[in-house]
PDB file of N, CA and C in Angstrom:
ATOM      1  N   UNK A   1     -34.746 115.534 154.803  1.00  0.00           N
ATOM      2  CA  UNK A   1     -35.325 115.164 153.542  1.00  0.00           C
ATOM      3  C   UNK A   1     -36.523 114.238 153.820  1.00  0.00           C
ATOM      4  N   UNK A   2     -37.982 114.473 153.351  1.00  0.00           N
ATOM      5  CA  UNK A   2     -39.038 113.805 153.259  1.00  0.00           C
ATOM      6  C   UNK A   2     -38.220 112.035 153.078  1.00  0.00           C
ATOM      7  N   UNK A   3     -39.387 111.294 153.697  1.00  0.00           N
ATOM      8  CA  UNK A   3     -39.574 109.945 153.473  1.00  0.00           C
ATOM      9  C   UNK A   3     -40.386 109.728 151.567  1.00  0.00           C
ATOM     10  N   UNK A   4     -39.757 109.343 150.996  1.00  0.00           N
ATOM     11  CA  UNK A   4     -40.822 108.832 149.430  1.00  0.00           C
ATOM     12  C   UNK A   4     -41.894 108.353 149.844  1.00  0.00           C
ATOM     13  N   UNK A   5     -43.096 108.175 149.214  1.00  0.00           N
ATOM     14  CA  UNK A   5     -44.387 107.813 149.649  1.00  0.00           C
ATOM     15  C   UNK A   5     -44.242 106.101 149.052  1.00  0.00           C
ATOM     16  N   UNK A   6     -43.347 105.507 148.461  1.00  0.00           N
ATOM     17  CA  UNK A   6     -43.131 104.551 148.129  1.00  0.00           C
ATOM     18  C   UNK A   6     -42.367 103.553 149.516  1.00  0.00           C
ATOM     19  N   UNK A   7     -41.894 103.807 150.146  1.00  0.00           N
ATOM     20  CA  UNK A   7     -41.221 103.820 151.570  1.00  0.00           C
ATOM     21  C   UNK A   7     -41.998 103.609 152.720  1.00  0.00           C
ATOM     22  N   UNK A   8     -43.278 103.921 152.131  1.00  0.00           N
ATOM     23  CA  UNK A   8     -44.128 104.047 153.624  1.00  0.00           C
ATOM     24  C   UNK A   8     -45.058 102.531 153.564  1.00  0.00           C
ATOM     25  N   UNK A   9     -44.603 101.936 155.044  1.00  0.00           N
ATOM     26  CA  UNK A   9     -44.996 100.556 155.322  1.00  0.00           C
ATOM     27  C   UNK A   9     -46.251 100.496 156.200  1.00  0.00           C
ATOM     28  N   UNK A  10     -46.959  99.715 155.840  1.00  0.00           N
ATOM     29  CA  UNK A  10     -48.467  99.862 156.678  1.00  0.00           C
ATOM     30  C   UNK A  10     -47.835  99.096 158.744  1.00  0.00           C
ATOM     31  N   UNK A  11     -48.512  99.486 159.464  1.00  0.00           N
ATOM     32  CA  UNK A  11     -48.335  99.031 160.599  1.00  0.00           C
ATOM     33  C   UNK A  11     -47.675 100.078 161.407  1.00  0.00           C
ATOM     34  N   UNK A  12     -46.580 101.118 160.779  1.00  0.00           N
ATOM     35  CA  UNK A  12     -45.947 102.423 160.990  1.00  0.00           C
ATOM     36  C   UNK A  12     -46.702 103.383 161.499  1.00  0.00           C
ATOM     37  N   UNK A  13     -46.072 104.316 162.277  1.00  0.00           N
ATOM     38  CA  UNK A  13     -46.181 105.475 162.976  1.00  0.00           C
ATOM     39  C   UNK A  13     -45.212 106.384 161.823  1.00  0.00           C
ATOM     40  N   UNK A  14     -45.392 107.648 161.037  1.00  0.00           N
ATOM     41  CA  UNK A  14     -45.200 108.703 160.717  1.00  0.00           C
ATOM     42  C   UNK A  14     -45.758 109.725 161.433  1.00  0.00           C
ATOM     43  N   UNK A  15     -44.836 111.182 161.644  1.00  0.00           N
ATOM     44  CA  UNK A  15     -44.886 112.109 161.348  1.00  0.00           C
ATOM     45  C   UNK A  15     -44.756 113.302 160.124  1.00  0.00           C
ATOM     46  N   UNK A  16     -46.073 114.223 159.742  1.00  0.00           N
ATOM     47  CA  UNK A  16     -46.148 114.308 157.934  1.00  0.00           C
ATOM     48  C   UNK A  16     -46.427 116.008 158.962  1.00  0.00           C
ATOM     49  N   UNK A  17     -45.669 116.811 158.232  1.00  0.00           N
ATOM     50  CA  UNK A  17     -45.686 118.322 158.368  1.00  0.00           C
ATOM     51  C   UNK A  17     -46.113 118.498 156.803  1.00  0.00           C
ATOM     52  N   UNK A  18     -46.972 119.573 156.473  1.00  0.00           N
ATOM     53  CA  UNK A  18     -47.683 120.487 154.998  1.00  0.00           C
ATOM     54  C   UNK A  18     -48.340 121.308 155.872  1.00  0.00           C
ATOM     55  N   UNK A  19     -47.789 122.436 155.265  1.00  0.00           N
ATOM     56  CA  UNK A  19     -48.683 123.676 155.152  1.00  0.00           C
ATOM     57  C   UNK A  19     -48.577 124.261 156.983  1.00  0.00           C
ATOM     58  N   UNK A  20     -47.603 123.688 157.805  1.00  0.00           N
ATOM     59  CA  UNK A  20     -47.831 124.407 158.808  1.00  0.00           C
ATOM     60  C   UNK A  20     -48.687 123.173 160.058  1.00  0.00           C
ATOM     61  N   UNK A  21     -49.311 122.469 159.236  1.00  0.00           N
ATOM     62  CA  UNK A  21     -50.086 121.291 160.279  1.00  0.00           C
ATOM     63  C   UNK A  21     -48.910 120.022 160.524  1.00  0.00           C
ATOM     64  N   UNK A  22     -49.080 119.989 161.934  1.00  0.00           N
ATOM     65  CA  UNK A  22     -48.057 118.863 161.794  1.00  0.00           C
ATOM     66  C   UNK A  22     -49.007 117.699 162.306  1.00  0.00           C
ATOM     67  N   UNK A  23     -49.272 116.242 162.047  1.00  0.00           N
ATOM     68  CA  UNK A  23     -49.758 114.959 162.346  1.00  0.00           C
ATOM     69  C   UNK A  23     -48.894 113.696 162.426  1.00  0.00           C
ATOM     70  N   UNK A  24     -49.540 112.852 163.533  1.00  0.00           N
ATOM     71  CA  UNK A  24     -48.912 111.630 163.409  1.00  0.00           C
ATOM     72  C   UNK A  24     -49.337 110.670 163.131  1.00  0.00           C
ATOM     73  N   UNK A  25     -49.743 109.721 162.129  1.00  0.00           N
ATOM     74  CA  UNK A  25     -50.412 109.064 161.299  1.00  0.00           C
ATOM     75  C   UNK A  25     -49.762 107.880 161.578  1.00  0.00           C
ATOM     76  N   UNK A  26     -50.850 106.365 161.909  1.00  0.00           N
ATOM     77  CA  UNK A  26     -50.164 105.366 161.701  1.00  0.00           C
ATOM     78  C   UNK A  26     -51.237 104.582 160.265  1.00  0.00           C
ATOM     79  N   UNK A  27     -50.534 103.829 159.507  1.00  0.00           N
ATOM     80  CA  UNK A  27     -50.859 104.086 158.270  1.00  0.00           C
ATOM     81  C   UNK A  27     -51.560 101.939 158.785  1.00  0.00           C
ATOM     82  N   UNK A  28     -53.283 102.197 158.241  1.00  0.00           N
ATOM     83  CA  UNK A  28     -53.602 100.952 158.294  1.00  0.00           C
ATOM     84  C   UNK A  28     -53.648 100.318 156.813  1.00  0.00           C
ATOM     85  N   UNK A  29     -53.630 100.678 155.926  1.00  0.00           N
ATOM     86  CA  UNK A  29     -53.726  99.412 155.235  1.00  0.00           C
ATOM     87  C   UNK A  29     -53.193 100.145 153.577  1.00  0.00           C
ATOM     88  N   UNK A  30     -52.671  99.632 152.899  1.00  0.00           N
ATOM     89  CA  UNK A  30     -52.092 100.520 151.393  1.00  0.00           C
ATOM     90  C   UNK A  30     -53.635 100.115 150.554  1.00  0.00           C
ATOM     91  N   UNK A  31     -54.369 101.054 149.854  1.00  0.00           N
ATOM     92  CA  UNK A  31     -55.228 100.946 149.182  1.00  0.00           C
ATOM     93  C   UNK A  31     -55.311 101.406 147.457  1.00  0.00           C
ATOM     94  N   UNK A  32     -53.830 101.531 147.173  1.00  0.00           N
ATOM     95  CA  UNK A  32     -53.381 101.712 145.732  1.00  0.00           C
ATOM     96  C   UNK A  32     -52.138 101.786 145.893  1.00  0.00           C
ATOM     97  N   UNK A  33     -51.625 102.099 144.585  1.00  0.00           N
ATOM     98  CA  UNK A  33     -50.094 101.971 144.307  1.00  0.00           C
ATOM     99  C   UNK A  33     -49.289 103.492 145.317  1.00  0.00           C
ATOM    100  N   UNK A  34     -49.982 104.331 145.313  1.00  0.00           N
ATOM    101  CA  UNK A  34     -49.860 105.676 145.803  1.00  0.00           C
ATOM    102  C   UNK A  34     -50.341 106.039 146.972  1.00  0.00           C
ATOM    103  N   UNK A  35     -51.313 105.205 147.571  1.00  0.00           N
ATOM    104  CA  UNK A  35     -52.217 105.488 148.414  1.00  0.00           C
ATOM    105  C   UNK A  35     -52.493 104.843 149.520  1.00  0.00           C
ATOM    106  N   UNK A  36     -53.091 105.402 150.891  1.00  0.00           N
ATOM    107  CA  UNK A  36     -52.505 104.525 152.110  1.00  0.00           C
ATOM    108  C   UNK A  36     -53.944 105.244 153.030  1.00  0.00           C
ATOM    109  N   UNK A  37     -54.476 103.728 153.783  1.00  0.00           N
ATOM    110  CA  UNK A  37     -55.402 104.535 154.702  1.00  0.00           C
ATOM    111  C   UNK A  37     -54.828 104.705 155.772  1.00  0.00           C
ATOM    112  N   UNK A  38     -54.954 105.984 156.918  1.00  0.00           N
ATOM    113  CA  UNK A  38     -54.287 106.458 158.009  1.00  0.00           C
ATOM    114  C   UNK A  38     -55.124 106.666 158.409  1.00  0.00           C
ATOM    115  N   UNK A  39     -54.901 106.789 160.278  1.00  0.00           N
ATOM    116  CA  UNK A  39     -55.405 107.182 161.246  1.00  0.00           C
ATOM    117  C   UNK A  39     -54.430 107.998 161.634  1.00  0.00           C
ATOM    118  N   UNK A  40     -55.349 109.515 162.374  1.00  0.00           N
ATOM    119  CA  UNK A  40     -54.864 110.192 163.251  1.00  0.00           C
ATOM    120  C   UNK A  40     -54.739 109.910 164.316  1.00  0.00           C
ATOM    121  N   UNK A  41     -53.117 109.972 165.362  1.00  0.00           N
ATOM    122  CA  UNK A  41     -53.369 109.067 166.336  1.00  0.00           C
ATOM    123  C   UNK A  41     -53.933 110.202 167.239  1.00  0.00           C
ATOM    124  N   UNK A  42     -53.641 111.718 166.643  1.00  0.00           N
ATOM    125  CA  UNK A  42     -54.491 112.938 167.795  1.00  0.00           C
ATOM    126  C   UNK A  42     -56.441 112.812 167.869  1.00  0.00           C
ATOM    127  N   UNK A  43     -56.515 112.446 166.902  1.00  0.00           N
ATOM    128  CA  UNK A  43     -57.641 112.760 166.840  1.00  0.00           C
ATOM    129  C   UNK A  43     -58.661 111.863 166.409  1.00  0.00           C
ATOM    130  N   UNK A  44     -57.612 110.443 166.232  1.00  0.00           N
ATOM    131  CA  UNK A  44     -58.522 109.281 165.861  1.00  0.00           C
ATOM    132  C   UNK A  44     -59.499 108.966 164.792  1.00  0.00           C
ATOM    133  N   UNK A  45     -59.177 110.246 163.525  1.00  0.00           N
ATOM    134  CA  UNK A  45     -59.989 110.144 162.299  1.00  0.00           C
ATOM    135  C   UNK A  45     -58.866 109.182 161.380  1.00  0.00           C
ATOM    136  N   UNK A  46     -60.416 108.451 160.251  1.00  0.00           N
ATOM    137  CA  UNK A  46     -59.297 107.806 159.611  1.00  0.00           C
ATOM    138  C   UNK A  46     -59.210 109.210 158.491  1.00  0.00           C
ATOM    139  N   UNK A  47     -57.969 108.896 157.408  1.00  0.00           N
ATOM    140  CA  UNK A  47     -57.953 109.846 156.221  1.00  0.00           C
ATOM    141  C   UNK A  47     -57.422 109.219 155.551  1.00  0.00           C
ATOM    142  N   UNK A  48     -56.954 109.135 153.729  1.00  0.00           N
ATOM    143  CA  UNK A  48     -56.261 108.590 152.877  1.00  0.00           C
ATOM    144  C   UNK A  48     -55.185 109.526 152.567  1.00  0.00           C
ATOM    145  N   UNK A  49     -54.023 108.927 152.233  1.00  0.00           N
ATOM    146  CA  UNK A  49     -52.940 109.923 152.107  1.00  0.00           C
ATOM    147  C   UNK A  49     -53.300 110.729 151.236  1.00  0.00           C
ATOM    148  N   UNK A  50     -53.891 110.624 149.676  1.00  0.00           N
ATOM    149  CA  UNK A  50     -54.448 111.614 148.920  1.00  0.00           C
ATOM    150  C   UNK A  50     -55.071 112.681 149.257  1.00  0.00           C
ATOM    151  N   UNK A  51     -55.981 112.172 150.187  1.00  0.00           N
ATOM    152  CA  UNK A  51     -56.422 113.490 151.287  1.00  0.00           C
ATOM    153  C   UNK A  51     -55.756 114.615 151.506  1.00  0.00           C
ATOM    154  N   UNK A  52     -54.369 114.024 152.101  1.00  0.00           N
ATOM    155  CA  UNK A  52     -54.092 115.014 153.085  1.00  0.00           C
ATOM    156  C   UNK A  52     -53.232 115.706 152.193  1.00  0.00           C
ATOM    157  N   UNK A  53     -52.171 114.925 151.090  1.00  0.00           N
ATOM    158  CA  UNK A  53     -51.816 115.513 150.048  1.00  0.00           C
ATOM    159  C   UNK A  53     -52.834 116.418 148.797  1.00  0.00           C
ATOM    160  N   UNK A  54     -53.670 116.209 148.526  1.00  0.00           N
ATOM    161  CA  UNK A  54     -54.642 116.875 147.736  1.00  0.00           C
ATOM    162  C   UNK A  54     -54.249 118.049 147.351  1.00  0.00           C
ATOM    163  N   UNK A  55     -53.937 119.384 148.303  1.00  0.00           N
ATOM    164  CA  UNK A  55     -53.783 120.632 147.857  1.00  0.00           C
ATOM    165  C   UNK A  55     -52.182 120.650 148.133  1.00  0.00           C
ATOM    166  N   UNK A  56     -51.568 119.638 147.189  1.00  0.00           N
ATOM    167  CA  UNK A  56     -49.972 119.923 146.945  1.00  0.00           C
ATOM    168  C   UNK A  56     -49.574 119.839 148.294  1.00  0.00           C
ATOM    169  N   UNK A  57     -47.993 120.170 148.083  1.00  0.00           N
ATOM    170  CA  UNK A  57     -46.486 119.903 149.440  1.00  0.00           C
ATOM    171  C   UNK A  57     -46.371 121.422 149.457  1.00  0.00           C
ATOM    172  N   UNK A  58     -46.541 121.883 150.630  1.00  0.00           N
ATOM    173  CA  UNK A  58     -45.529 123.267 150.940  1.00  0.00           C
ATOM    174  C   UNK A  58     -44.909 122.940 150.835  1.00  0.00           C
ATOM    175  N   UNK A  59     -44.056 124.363 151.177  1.00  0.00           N
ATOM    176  CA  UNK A  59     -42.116 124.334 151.744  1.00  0.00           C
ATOM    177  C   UNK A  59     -41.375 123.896 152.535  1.00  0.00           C
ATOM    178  N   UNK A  60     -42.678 123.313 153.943  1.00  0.00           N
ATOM    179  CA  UNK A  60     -42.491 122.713 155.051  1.00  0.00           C
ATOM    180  C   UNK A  60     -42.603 121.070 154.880  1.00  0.00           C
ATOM    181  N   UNK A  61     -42.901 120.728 153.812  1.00  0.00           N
ATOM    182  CA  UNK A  61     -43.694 119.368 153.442  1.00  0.00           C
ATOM    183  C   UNK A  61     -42.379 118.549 153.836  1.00  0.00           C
ATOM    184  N   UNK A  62     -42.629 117.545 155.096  1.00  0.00           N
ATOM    185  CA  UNK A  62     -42.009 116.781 155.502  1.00  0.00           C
ATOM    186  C   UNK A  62     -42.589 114.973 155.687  1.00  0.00           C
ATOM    187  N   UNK A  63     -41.972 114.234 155.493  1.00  0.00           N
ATOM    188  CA  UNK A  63     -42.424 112.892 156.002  1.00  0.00           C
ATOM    189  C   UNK A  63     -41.333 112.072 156.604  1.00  0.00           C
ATOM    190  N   UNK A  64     -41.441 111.486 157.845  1.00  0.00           N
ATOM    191  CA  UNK A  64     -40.187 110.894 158.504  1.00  0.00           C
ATOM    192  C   UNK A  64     -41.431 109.573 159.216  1.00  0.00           C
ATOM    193  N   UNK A  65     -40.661 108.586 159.504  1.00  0.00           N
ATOM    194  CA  UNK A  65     -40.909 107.697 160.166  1.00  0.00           C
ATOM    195  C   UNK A  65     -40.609 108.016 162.078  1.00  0.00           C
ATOM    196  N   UNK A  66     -41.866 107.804 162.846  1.00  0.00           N
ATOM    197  CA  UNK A  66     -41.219 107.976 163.998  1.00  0.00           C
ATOM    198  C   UNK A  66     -41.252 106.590 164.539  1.00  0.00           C
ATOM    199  N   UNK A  67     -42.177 105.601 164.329  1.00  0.00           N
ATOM    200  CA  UNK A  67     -41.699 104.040 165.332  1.00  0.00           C
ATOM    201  C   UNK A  67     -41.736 102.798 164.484  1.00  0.00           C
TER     202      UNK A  67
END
């Protein structure tokens, strides 16, 4: 079962599966009630969780804490 997006603590390492892409995001700083800036730790871009959520949760849509 997904992590709630309410759950998610800045300073954290997640892993977030949608749509088939899987990433590991450590989340720098909460920038709304809903919303969180992340870095990719593959690829070192930042993104906002809205971002990556934007075009809805697949079927695969997962969120877990990994550290």
């Amino acid at each position: 079962m997904p992590l709630a997006i309410d759950n998610i603590r800045v300073g954290r390492v997640y892993k977030l599966v949608n749509f088939g892409e899987i990433r590991y995001l450590e989340v720098m700083e909460r920038t709304g009630r809903e919303n969180f800036k992340m870095k990719d730790l593959d690829t070192l871009e930042h993104y906002e969780l809205e971002e990556l959520l934007r075009w809805g949760k697949g079927k695969d849509y997962d969120l877990d804490e990994v550290r």
